[in-house]
N, C-alpha and C. Protein backbone atom coordinates (compact mmCIF):
# COMPACT_ATOMS: atom_id res chain seq x y z
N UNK A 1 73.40 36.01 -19.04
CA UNK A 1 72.13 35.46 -18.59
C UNK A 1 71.14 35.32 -19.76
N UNK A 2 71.42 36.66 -20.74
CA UNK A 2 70.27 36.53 -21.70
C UNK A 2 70.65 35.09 -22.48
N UNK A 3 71.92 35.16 -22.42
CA UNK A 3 72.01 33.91 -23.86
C UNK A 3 71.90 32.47 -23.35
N UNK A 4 71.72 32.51 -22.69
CA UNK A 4 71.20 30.94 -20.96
C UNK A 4 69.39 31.32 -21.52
N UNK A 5 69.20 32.00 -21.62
CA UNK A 5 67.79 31.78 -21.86
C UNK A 5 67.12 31.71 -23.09
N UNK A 6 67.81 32.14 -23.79
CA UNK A 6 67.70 32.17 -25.84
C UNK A 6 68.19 30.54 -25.86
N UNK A 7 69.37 30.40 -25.23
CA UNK A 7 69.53 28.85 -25.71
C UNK A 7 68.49 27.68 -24.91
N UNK A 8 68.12 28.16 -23.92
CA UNK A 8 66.74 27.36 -22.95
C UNK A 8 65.52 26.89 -24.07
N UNK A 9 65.30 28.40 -24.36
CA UNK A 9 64.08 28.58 -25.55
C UNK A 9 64.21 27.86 -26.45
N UNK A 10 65.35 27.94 -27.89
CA UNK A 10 65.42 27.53 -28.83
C UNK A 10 66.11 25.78 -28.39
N UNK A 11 66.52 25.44 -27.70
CA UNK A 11 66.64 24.04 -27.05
C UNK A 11 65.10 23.29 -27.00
N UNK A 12 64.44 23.78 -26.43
CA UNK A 12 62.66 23.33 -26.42
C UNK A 12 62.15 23.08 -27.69
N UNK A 13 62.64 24.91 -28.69
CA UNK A 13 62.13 24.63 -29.68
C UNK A 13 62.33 23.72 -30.39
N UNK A 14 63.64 23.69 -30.90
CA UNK A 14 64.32 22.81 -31.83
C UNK A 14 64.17 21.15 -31.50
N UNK A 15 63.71 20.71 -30.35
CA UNK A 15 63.56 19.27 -29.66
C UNK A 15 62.51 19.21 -30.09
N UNK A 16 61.33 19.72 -30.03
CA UNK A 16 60.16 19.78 -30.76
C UNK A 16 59.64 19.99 -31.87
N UNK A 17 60.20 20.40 -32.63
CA UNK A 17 60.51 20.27 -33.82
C UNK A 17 60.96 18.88 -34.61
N UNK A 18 61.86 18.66 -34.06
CA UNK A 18 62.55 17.06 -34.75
C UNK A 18 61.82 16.39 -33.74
N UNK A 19 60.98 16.33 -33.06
CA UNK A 19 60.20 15.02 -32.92
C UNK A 19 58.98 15.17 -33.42
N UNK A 20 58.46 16.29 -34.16
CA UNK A 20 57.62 16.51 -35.03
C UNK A 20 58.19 15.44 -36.10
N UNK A 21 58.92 15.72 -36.96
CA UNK A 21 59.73 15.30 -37.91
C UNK A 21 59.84 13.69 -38.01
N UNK A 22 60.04 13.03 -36.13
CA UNK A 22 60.37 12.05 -36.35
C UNK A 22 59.09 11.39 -36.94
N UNK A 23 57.72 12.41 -36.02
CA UNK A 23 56.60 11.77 -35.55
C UNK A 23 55.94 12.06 -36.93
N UNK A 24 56.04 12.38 -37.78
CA UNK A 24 55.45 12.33 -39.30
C UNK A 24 56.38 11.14 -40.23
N UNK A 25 57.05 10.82 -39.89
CA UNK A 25 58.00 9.81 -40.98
C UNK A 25 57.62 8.56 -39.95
N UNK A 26 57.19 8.08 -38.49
CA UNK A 26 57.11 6.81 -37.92
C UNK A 26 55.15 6.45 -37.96
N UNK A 27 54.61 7.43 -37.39
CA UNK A 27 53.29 6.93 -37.48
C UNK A 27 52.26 6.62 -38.78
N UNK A 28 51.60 6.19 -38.44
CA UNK A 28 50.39 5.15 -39.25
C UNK A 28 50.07 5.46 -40.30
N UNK A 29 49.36 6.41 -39.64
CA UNK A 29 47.93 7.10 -40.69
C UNK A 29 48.42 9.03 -40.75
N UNK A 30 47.12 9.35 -41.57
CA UNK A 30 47.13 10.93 -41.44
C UNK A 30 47.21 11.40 -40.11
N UNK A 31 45.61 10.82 -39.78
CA UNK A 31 45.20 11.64 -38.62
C UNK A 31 46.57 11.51 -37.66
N UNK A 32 46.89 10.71 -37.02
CA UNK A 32 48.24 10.78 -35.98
C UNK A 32 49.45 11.00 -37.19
N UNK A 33 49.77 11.58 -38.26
CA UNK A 33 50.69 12.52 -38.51
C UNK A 33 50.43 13.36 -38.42
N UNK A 34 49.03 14.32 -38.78
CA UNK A 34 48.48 15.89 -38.40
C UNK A 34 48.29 15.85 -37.08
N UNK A 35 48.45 15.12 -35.98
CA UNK A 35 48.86 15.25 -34.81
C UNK A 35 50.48 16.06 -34.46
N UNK A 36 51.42 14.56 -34.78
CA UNK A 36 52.49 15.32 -35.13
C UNK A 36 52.98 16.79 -35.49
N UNK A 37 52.41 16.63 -36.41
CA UNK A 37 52.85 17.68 -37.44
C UNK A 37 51.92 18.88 -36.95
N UNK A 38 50.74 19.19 -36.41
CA UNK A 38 50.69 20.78 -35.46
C UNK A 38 50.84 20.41 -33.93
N UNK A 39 50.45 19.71 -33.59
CA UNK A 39 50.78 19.78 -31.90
C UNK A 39 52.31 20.19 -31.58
N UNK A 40 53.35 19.56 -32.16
CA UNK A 40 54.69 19.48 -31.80
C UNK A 40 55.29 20.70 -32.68
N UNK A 41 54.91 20.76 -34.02
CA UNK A 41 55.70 21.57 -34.46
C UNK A 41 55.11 23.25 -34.08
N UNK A 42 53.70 23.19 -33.86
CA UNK A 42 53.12 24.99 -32.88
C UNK A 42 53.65 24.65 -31.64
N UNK A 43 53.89 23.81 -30.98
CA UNK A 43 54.51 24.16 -29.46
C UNK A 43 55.87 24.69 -29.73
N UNK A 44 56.81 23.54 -30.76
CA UNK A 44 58.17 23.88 -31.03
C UNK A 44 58.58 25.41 -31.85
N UNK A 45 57.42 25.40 -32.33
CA UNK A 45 57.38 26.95 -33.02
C UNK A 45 57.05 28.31 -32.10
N UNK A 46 56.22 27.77 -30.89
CA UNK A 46 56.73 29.20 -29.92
C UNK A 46 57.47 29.22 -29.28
N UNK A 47 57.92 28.61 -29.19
CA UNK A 47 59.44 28.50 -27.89
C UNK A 47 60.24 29.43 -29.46
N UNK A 48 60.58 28.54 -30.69
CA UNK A 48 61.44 29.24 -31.01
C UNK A 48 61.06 30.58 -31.63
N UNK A 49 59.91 31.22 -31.96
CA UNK A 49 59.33 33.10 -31.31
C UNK A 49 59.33 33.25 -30.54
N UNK A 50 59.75 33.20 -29.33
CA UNK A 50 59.58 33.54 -28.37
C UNK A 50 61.08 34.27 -27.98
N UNK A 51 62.03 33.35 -28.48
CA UNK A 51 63.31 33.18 -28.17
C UNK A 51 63.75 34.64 -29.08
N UNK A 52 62.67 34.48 -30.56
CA UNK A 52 63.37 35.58 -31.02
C UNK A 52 62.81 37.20 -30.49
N UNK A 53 61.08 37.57 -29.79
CA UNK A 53 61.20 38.04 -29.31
C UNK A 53 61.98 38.79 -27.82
N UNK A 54 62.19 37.51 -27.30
CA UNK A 54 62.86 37.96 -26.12
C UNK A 54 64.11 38.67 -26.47
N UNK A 55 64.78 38.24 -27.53
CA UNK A 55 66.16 38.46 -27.95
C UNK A 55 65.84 39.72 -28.68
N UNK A 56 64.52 40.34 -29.34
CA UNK A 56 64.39 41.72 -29.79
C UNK A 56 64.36 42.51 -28.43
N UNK A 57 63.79 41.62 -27.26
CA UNK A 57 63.01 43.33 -26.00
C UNK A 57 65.00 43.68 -25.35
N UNK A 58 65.52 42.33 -25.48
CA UNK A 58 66.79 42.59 -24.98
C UNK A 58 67.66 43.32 -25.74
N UNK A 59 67.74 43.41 -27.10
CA UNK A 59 68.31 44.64 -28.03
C UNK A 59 67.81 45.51 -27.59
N UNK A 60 66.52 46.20 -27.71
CA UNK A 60 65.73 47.38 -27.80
C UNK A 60 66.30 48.01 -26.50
N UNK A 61 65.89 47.50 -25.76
CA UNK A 61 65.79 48.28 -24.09
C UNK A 61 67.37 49.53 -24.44
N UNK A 62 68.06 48.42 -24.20
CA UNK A 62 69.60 49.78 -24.33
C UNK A 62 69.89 50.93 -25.11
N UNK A 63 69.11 50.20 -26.56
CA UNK A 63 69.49 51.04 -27.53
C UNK A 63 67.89 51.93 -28.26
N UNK A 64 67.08 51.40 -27.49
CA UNK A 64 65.78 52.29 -28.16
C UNK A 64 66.24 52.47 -30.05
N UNK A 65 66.08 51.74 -30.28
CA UNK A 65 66.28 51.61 -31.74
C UNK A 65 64.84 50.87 -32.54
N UNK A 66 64.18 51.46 -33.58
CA UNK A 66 63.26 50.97 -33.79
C UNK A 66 63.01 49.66 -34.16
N UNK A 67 64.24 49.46 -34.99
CA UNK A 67 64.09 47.99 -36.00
C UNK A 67 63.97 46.90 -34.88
N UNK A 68 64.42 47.17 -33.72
CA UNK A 68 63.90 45.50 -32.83
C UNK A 68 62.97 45.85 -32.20
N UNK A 69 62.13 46.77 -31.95
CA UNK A 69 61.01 46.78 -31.46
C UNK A 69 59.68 46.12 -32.96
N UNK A 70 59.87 46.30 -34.21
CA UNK A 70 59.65 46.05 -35.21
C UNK A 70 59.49 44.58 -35.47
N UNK A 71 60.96 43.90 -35.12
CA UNK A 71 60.91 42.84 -34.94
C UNK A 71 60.27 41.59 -34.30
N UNK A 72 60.27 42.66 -32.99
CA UNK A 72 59.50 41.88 -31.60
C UNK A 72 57.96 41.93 -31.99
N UNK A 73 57.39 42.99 -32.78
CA UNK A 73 55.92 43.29 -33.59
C UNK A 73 55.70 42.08 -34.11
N UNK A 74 57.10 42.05 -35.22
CA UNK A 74 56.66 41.38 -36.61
C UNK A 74 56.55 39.90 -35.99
N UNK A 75 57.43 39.66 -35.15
CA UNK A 75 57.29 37.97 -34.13
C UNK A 75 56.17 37.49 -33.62
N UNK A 76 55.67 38.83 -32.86
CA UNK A 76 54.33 38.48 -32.28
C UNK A 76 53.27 38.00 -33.31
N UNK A 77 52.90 38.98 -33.84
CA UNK A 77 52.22 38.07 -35.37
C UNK A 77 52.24 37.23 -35.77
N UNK A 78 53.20 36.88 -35.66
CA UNK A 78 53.99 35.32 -36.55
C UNK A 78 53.76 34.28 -35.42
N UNK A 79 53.54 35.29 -34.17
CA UNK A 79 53.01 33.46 -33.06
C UNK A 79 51.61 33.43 -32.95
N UNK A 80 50.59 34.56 -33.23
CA UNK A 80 49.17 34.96 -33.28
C UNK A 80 48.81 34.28 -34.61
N UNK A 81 49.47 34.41 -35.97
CA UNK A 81 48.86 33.62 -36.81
C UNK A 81 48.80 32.47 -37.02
N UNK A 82 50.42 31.49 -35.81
CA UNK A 82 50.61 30.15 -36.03
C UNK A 82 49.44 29.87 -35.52
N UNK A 83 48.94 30.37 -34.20
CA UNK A 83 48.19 29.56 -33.27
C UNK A 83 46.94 30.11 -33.69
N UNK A 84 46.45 30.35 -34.94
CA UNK A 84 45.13 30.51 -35.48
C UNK A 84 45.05 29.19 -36.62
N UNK A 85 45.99 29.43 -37.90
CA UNK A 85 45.96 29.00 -38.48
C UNK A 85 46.25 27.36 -38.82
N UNK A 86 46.92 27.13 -37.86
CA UNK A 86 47.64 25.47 -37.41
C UNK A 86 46.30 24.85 -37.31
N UNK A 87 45.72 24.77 -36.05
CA UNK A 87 44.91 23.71 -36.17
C UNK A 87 43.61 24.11 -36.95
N UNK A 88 42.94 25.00 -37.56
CA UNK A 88 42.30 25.01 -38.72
C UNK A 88 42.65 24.57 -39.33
N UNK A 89 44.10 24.38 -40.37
CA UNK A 89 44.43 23.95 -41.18
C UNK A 89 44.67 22.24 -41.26
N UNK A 90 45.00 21.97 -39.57
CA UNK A 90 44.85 19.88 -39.21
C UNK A 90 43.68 19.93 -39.41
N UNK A 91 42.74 21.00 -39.08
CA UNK A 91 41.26 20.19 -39.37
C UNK A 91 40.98 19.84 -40.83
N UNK A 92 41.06 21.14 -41.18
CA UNK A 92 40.24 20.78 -42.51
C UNK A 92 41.42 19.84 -43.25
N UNK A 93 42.66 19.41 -43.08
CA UNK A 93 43.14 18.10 -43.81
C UNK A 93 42.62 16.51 -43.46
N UNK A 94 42.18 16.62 -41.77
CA UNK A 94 41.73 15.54 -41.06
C UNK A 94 40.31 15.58 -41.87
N UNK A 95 39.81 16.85 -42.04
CA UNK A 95 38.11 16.04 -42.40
C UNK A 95 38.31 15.67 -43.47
N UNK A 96 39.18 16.55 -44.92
CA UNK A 96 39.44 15.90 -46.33
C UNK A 96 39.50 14.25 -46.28
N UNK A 97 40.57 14.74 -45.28
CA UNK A 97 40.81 12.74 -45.95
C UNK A 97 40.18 12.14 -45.13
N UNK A 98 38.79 12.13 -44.41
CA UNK A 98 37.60 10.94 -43.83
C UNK A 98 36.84 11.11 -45.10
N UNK A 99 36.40 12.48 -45.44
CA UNK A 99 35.63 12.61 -46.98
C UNK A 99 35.91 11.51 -48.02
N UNK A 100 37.33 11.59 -48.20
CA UNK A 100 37.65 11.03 -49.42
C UNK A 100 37.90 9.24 -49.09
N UNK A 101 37.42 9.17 -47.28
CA UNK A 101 37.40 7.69 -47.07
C UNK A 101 38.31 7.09 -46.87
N UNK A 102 39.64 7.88 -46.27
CA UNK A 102 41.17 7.38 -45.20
C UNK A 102 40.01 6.88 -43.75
N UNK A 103 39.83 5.35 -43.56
CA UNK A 103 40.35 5.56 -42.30
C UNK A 103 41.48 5.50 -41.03
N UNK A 104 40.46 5.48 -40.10
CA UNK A 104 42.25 5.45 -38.65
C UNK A 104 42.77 4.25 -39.15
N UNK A 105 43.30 4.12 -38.73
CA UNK A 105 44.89 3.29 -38.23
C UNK A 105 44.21 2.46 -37.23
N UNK A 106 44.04 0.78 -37.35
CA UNK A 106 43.70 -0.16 -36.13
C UNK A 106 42.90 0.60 -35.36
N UNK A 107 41.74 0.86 -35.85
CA UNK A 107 40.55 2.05 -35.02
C UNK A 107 39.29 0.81 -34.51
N UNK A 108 38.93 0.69 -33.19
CA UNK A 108 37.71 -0.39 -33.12
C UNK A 108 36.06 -0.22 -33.48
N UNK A 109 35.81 1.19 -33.03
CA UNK A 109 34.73 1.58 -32.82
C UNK A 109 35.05 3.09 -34.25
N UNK A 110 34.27 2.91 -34.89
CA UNK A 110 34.53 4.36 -36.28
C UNK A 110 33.18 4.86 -35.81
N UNK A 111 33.00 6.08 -35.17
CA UNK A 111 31.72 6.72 -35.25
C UNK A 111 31.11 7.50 -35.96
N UNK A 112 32.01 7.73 -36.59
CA UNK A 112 31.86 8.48 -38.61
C UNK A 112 31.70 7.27 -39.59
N UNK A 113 31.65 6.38 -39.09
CA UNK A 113 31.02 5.60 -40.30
C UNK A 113 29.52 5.54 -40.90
N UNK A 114 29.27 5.93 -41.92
CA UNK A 114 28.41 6.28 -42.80
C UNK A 114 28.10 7.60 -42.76
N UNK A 115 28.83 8.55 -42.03
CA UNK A 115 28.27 9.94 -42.28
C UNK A 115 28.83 10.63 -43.07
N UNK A 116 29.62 10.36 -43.64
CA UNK A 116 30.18 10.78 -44.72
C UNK A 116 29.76 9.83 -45.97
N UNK A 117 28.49 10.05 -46.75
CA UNK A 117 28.05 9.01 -47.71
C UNK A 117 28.76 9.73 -48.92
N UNK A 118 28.84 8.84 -50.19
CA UNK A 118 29.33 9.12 -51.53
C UNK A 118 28.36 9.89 -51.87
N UNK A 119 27.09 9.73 -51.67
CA UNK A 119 26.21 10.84 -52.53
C UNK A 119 25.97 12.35 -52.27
């Protein structure tokens, strides 16, 4: 049963992932690749922590052994810092490049136009 659900998990993950992948090599501009590239790849990235915690609580339980309770620690972290650091990090690349004067992609209405002046 456990391994029906590790492969459930990392199935989600890994699908999300490569359409991250696709979705940075087909679209336009930045902004809809830093779409891509955190929306899909932090969703696809907790499914696959998730998969590896679940797969630590299912070691641990039988064997009360520290190193996968450790693991299941060190995982959690690793999904607490994605989902801090991800979209801080689309932002401040999305505002760089309006700064430096990328705009959208076939955009009609720019409501940042002129607020970002050269001087």
């Amino acid at each position: 049963m456990i391994e029906w659900i590790l492969l459930v998990l990392l199935t989600i993950g890994v699908t999300f992932n490569f359409l991250a992948s696709i979705g940075i090599l087909r679209f336009p501009d930045v902004y809809t690749r830093i779409h891509a590239a955190t929306k899909c790849t932090t969703f696809g990235t907790i499914f696959i922590v998730l998969s590896a915690i679940v797969y630590s609580i299912y070691r641990w339980l039988p064997e009360h052994n520290n190193k996968w309770i450790v693991m299941g620690i060190h995982s959690l972290l690793v999904l607490i810092f994605l989902l801090l650091t991800n979209p801080v990090g689309a932002h401040a690349i999305g505002r760089a490049a309006r700064r430096i004067g990328i705009k959208p992609y076939a955009s009609v209405i720019d409501e940042l136009e002129g607020f970002y002046d050269e001087h």
